[in-house]
PDB file of N, CA and C in Angstrom:
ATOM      1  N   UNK A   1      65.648  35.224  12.804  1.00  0.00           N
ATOM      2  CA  UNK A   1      66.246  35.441  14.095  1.00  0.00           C
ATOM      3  C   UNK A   1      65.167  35.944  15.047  1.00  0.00           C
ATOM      4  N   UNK A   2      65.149  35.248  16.092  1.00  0.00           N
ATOM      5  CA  UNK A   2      63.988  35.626  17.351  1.00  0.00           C
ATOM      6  C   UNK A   2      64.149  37.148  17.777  1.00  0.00           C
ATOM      7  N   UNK A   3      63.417  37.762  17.927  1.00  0.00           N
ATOM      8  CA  UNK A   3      63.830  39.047  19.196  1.00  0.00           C
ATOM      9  C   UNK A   3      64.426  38.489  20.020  1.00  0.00           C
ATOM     10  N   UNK A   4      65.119  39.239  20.634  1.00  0.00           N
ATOM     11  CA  UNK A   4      65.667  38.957  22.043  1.00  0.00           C
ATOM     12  C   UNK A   4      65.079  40.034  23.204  1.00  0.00           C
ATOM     13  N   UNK A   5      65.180  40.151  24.529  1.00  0.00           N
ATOM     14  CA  UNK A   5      64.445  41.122  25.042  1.00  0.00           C
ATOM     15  C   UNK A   5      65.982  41.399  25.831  1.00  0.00           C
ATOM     16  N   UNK A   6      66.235  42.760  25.798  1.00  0.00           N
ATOM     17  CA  UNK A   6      66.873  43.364  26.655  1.00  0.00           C
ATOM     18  C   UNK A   6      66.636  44.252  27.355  1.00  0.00           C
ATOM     19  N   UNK A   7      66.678  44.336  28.826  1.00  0.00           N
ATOM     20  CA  UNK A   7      66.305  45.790  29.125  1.00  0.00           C
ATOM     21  C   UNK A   7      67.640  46.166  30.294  1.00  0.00           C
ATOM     22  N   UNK A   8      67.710  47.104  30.736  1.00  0.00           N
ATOM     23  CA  UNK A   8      68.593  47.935  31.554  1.00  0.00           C
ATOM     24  C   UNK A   8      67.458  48.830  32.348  1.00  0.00           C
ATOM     25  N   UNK A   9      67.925  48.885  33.458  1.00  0.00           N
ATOM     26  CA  UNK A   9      67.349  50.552  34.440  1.00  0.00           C
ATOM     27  C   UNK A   9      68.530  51.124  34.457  1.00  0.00           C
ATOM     28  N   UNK A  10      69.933  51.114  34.692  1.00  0.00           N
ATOM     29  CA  UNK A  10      70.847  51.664  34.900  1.00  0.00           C
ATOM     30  C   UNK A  10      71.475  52.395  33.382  1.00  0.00           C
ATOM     31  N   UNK A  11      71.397  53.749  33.599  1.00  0.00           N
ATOM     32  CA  UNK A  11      71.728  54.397  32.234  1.00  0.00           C
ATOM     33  C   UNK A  11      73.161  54.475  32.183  1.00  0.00           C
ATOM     34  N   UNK A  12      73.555  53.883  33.173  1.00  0.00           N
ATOM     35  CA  UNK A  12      74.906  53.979  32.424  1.00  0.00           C
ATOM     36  C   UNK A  12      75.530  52.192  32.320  1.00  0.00           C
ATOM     37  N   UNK A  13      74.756  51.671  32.233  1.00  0.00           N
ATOM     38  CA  UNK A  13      75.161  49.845  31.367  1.00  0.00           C
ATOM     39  C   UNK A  13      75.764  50.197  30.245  1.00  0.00           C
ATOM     40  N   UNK A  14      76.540  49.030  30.293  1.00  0.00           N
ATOM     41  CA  UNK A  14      76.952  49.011  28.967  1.00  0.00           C
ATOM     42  C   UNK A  14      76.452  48.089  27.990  1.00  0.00           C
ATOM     43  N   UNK A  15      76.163  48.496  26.728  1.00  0.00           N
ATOM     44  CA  UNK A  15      75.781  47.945  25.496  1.00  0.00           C
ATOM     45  C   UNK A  15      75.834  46.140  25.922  1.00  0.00           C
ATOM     46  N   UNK A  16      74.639  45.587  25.639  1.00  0.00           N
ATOM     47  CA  UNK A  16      75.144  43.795  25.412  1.00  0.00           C
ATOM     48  C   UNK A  16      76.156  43.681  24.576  1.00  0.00           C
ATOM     49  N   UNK A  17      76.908  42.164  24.368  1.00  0.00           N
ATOM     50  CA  UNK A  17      77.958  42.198  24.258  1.00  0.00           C
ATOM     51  C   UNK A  17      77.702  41.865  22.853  1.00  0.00           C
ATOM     52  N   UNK A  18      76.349  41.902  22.188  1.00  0.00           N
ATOM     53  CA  UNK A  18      76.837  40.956  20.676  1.00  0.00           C
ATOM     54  C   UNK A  18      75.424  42.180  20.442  1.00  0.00           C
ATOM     55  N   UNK A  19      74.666  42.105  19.186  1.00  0.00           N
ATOM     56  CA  UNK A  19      73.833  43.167  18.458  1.00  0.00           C
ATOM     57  C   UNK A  19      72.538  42.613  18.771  1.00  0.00           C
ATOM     58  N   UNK A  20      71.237  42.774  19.157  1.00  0.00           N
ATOM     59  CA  UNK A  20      70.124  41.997  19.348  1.00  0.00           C
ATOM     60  C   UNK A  20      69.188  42.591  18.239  1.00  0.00           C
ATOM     61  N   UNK A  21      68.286  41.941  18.329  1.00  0.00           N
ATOM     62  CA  UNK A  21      66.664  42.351  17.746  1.00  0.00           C
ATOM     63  C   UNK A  21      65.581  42.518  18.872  1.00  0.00           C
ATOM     64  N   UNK A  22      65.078  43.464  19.133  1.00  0.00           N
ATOM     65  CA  UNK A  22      64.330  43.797  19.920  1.00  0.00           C
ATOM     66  C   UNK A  22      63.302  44.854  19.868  1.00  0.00           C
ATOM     67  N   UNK A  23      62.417  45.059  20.610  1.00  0.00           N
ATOM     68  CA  UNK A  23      61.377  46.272  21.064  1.00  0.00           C
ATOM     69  C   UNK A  23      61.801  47.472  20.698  1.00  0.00           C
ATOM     70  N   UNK A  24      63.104  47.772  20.855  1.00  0.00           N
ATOM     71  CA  UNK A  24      63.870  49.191  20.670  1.00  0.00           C
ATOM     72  C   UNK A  24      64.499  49.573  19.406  1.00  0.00           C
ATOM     73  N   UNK A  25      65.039  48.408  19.355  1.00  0.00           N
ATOM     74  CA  UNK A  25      65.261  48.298  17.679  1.00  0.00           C
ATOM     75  C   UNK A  25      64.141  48.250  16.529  1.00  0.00           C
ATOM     76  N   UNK A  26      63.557  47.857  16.754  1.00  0.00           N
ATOM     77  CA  UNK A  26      61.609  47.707  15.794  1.00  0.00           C
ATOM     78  C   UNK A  26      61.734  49.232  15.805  1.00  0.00           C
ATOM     79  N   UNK A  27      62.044  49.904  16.974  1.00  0.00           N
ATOM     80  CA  UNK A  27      60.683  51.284  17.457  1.00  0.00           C
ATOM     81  C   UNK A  27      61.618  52.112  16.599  1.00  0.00           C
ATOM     82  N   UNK A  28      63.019  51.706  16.491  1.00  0.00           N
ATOM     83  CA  UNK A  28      64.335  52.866  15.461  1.00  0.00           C
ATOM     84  C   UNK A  28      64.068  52.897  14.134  1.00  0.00           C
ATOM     85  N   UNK A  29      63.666  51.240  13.577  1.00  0.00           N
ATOM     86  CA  UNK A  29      63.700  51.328  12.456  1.00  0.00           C
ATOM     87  C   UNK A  29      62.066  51.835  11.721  1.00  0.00           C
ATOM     88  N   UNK A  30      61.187  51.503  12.563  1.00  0.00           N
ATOM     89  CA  UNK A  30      59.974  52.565  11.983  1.00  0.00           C
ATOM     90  C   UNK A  30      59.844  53.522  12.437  1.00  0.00           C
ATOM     91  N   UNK A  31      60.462  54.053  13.193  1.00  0.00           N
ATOM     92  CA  UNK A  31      60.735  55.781  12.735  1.00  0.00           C
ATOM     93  C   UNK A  31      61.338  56.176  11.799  1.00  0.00           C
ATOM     94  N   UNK A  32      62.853  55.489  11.788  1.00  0.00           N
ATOM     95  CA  UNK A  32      63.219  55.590  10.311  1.00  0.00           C
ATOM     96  C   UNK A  32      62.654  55.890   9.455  1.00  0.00           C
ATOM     97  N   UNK A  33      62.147  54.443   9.228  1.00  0.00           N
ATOM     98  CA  UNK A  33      61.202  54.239   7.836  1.00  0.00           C
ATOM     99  C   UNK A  33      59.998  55.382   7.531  1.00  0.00           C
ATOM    100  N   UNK A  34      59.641  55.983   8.747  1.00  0.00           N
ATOM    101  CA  UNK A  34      58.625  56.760   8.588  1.00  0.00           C
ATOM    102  C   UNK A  34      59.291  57.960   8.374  1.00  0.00           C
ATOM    103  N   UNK A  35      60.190  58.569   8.494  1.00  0.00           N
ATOM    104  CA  UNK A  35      60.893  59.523   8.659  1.00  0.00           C
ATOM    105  C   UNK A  35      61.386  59.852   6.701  1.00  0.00           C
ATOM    106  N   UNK A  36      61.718  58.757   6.814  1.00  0.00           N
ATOM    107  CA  UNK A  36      62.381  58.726   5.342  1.00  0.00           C
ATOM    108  C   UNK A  36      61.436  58.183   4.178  1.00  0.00           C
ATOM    109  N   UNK A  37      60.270  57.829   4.134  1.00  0.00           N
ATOM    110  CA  UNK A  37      59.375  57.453   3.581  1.00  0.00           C
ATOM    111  C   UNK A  37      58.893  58.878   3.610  1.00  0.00           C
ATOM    112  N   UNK A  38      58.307  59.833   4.963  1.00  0.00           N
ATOM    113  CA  UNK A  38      58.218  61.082   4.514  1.00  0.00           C
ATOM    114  C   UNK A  38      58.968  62.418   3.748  1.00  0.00           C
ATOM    115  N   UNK A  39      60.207  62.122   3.815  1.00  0.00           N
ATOM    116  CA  UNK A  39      60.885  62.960   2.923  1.00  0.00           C
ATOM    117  C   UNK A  39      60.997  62.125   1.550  1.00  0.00           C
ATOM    118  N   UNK A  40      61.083  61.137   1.254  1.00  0.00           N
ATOM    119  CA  UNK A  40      61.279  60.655  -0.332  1.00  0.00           C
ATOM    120  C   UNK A  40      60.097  60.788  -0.895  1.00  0.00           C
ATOM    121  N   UNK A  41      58.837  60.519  -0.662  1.00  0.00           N
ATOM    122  CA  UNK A  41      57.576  60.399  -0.734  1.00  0.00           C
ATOM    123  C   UNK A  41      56.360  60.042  -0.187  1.00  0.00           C
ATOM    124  N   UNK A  42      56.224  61.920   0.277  1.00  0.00           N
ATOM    125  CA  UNK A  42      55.242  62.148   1.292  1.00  0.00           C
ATOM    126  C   UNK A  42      53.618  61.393   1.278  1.00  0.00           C
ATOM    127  N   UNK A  43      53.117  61.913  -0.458  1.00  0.00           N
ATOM    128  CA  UNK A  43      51.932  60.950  -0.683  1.00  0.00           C
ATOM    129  C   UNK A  43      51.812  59.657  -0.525  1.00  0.00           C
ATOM    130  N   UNK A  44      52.975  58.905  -0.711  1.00  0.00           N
ATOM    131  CA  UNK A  44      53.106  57.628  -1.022  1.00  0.00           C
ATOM    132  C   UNK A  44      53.075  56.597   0.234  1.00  0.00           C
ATOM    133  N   UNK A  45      53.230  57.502   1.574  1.00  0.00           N
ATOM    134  CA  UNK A  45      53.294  56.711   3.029  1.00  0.00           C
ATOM    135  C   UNK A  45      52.602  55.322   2.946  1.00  0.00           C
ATOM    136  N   UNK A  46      53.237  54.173   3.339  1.00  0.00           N
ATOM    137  CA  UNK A  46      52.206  53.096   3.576  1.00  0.00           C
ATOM    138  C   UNK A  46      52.537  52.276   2.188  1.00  0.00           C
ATOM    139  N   UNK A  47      53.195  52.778   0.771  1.00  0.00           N
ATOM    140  CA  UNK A  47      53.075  51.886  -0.350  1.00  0.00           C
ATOM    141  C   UNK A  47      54.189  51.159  -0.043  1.00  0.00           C
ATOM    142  N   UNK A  48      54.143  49.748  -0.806  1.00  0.00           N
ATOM    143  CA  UNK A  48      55.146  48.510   0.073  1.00  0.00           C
ATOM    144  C   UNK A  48      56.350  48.545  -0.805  1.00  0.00           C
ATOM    145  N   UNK A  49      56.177  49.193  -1.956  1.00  0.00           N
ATOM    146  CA  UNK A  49      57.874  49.462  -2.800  1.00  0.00           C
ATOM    147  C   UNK A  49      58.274  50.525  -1.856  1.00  0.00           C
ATOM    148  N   UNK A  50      57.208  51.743  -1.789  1.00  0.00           N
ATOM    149  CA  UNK A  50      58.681  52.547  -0.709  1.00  0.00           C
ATOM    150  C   UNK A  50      58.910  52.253   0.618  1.00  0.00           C
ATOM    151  N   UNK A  51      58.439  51.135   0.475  1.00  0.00           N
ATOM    152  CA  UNK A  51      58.838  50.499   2.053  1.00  0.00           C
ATOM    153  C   UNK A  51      59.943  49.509   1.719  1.00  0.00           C
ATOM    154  N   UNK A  52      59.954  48.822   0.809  1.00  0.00           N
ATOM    155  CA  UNK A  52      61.481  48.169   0.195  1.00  0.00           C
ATOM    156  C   UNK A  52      62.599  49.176   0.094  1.00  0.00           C
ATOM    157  N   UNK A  53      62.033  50.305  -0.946  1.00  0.00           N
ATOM    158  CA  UNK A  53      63.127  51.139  -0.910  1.00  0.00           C
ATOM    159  C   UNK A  53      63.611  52.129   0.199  1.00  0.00           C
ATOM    160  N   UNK A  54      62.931  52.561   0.900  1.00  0.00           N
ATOM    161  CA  UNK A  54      63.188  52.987   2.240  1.00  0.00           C
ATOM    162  C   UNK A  54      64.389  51.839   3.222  1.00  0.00           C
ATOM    163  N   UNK A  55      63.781  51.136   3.579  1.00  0.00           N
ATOM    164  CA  UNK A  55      64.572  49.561   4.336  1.00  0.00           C
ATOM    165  C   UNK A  55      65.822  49.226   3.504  1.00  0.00           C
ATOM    166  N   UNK A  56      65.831  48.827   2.104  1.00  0.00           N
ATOM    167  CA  UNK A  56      67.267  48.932   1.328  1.00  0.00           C
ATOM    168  C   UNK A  56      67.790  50.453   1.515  1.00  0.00           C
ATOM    169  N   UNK A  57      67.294  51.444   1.450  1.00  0.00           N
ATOM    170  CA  UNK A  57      68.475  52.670   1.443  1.00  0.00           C
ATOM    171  C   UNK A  57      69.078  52.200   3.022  1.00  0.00           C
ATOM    172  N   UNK A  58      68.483  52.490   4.175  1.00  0.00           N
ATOM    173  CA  UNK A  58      68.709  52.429   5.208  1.00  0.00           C
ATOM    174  C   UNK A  58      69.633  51.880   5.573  1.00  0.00           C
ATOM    175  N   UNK A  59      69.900  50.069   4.977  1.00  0.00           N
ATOM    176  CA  UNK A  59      70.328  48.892   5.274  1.00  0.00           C
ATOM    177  C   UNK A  59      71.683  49.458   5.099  1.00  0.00           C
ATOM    178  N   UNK A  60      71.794  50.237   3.227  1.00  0.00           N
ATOM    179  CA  UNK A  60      72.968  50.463   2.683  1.00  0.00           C
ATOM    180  C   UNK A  60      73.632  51.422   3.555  1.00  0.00           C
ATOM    181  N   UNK A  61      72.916  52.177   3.574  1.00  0.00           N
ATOM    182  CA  UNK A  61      73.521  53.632   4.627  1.00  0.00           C
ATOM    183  C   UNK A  61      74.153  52.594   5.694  1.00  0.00           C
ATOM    184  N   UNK A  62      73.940  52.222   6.623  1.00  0.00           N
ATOM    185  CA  UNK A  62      73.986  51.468   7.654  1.00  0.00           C
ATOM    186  C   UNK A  62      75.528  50.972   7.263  1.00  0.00           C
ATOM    187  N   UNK A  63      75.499  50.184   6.506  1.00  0.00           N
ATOM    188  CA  UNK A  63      76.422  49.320   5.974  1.00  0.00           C
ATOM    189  C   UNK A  63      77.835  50.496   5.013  1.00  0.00           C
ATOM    190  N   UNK A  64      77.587  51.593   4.454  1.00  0.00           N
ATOM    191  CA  UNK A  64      78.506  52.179   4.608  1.00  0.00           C
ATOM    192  C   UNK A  64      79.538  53.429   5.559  1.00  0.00           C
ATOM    193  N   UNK A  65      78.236  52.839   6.866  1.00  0.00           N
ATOM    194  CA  UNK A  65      79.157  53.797   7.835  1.00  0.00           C
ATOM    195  C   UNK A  65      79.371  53.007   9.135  1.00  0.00           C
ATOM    196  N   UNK A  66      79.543  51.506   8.744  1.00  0.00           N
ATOM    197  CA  UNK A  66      80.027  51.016   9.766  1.00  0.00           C
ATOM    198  C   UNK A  66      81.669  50.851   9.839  1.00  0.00           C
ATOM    199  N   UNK A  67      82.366  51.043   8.804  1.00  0.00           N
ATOM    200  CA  UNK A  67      83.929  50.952   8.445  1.00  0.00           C
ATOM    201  C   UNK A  67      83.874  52.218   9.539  1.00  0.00           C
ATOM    202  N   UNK A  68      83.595  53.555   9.824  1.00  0.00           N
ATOM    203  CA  UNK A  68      84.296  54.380  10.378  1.00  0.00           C
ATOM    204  C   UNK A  68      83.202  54.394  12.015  1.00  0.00           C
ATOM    205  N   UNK A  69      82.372  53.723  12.280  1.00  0.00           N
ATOM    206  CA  UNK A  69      81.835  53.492  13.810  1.00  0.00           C
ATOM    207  C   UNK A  69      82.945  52.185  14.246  1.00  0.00           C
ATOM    208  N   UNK A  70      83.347  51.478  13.522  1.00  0.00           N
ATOM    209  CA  UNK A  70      84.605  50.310  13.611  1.00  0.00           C
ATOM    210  C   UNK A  70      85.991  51.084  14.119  1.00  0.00           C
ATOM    211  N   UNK A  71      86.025  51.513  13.632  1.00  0.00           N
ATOM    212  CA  UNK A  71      87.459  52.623  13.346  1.00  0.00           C
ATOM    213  C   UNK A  71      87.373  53.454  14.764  1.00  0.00           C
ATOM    214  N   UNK A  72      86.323  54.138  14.976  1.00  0.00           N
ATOM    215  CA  UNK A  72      85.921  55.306  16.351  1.00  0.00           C
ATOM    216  C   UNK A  72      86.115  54.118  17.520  1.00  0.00           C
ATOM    217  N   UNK A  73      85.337  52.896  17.424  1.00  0.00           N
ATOM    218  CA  UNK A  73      85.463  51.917  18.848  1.00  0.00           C
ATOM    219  C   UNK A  73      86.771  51.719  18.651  1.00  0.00           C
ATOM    220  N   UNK A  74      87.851  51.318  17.930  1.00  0.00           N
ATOM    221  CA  UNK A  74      89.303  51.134  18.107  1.00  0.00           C
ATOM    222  C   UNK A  74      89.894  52.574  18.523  1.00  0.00           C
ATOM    223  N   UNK A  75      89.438  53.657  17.800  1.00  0.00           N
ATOM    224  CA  UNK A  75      90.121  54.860  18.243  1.00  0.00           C
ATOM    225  C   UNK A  75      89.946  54.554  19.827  1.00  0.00           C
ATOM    226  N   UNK A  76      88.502  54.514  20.692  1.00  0.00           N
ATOM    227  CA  UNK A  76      88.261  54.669  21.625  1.00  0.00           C
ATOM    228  C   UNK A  76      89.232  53.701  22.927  1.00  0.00           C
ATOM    229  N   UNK A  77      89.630  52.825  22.290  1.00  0.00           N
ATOM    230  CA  UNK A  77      90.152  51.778  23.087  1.00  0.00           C
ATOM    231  C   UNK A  77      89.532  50.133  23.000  1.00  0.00           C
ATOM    232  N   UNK A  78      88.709  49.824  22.493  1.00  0.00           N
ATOM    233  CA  UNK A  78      88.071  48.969  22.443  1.00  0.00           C
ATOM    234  C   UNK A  78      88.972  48.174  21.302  1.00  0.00           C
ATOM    235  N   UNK A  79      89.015  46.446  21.797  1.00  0.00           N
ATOM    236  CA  UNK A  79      89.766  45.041  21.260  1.00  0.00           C
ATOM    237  C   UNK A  79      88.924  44.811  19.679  1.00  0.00           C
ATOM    238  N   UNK A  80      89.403  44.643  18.997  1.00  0.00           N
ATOM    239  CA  UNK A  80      88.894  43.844  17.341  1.00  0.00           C
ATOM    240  C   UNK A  80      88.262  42.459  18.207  1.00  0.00           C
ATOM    241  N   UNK A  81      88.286  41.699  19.247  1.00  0.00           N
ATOM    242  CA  UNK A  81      87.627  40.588  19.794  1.00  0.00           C
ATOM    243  C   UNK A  81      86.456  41.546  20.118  1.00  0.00           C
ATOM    244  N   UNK A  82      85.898  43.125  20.988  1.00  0.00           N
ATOM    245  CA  UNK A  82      84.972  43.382  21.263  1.00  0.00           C
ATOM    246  C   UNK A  82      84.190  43.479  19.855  1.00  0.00           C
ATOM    247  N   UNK A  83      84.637  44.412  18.823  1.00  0.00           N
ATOM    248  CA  UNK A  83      84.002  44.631  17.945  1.00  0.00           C
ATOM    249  C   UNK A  83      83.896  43.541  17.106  1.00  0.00           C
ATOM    250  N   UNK A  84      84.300  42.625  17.070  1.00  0.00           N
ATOM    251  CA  UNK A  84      84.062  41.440  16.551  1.00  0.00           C
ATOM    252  C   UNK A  84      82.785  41.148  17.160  1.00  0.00           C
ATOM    253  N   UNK A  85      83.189  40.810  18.356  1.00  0.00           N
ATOM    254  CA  UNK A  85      81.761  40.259  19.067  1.00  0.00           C
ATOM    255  C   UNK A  85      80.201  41.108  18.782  1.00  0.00           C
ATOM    256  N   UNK A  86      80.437  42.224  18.494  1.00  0.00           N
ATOM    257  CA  UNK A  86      79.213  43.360  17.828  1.00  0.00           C
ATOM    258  C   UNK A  86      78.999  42.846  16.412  1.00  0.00           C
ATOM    259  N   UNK A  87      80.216  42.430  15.441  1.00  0.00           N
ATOM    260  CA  UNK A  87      79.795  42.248  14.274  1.00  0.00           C
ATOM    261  C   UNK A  87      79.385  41.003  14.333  1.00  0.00           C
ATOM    262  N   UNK A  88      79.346  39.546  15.114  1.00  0.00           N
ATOM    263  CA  UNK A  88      78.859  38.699  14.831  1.00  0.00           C
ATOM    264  C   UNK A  88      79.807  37.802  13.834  1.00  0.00           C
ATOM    265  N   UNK A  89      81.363  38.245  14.402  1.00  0.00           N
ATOM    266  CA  UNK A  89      82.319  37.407  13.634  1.00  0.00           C
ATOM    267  C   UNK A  89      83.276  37.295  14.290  1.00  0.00           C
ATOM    268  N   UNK A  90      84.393  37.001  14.277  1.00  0.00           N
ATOM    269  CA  UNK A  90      85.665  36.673  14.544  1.00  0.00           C
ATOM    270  C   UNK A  90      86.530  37.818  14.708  1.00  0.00           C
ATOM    271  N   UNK A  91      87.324  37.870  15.797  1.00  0.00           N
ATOM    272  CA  UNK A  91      88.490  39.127  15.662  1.00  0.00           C
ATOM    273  C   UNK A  91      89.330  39.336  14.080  1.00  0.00           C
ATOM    274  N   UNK A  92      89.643  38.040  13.547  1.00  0.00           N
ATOM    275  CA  UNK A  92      90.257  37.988  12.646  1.00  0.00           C
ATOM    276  C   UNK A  92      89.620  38.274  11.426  1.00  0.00           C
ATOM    277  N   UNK A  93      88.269  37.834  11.490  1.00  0.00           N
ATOM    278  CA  UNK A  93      87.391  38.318   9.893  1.00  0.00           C
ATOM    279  C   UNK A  93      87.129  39.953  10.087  1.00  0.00           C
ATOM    280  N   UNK A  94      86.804  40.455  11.470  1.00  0.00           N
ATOM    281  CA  UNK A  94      86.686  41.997  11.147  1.00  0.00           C
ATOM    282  C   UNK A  94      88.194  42.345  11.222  1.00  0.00           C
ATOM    283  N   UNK A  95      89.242  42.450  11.334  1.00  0.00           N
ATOM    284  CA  UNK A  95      90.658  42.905  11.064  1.00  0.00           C
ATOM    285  C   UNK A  95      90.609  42.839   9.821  1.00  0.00           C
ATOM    286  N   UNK A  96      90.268  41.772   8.496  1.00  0.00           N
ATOM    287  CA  UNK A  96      90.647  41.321   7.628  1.00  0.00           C
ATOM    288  C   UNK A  96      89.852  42.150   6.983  1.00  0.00           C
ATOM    289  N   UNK A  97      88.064  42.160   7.306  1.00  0.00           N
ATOM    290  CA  UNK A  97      87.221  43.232   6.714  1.00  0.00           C
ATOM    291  C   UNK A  97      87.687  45.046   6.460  1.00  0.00           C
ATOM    292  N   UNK A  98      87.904  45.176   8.055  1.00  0.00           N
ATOM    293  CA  UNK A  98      88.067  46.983   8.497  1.00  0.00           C
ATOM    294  C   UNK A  98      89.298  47.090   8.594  1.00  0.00           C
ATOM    295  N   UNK A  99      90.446  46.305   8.895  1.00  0.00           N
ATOM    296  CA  UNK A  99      91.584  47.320   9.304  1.00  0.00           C
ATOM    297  C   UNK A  99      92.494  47.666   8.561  1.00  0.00           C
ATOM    298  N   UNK A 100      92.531  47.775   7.223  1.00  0.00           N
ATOM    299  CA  UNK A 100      92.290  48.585   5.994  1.00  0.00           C
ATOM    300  C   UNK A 100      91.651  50.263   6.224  1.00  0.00           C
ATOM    301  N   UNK A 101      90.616  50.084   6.495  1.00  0.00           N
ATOM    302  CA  UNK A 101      89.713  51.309   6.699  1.00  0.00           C
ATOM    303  C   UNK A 101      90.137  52.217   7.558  1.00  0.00           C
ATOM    304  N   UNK A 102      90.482  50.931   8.854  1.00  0.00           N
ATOM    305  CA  UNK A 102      90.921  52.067   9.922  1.00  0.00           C
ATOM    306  C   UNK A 102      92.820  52.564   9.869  1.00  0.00           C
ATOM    307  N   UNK A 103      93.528  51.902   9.515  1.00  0.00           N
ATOM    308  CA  UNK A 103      94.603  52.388   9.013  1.00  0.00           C
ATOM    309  C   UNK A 103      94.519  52.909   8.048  1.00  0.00           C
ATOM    310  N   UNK A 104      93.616  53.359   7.309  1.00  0.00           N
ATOM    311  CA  UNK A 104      94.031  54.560   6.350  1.00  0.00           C
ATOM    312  C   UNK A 104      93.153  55.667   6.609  1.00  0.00           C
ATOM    313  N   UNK A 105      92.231  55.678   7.328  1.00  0.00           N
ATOM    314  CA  UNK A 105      91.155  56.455   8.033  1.00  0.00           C
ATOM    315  C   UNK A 105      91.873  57.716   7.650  1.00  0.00           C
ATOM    316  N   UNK A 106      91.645  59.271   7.206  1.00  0.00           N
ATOM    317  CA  UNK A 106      91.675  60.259   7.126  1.00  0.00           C
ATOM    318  C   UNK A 106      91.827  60.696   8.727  1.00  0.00           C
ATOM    319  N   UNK A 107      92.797  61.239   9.187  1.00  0.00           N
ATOM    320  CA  UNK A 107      92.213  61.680  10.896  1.00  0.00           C
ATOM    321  C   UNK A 107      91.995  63.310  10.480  1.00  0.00           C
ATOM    322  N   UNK A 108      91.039  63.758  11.518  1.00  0.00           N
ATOM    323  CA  UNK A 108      90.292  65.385  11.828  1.00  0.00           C
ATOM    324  C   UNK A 108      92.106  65.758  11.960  1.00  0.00           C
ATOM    325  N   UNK A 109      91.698  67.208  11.061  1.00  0.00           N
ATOM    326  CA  UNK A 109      92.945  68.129  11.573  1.00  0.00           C
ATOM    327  C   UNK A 109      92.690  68.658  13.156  1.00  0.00           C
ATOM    328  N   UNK A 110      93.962  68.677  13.619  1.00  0.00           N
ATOM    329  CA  UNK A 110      93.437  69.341  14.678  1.00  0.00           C
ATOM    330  C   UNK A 110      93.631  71.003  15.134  1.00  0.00           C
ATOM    331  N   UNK A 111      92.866  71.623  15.425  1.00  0.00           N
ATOM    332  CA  UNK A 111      93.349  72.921  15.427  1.00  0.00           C
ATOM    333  C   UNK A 111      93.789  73.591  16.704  1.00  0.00           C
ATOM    334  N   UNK A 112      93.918  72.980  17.518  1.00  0.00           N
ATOM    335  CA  UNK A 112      94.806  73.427  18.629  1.00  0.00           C
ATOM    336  C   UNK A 112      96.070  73.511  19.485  1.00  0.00           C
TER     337      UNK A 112
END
């Protein structure tokens, strides 16, 4: 998949409408990687297994906390067609994926 280039001046735009690859995204994920390559193994910076394993933890992490960032954009108001359009699928394949997740979602007690 190509980069795509996005940019904004206006800080309050809203998100493109589908997920890109870009300049900003590169600059997240090697910090990441550097971030977490320094806490798993500090000596080891730069070796290309903990750069696999760094990038697979990440991916996974990523991938098990998108059921409840799914769940928060519906809390928020946002259509299964928007978040569809973020996942790069169909209203109907993410309903079929998450809304499971988000109907059984645990909600925060509230204390007030």
């Amino acid at each position: 998949m190509a980069a795509e280039h996005w940019q904004g001046d206006d800080p309050w735009r809203e998100c493109p409408g589908h997920a890109v690859i870009d300049d900003d995204s590169a600059q997240a994920i090697d910090g990441a990687v550097e971030h977490l390559s320094s806490c798993r193994s500090p000596l080891n910076r730069g070796d290309g297994v903990l750069a696999v394993h760094v990038l697979v933890s990440l991916i996974n992490q990523a991938h098990a906390v998108v059921p409840d960032a799914v769940a928060d954009a519906l809390d928020q108001g946002h259509t299964w067609a928007e978040v569809a359009a973020q996942l790069g699928t169909t209203p109907v394949a993410a309903r079929r994926r998450y809304g499971r997740h988000y109907r059984e979602r645990a909600w925060p007690i509230d204390l007030d």
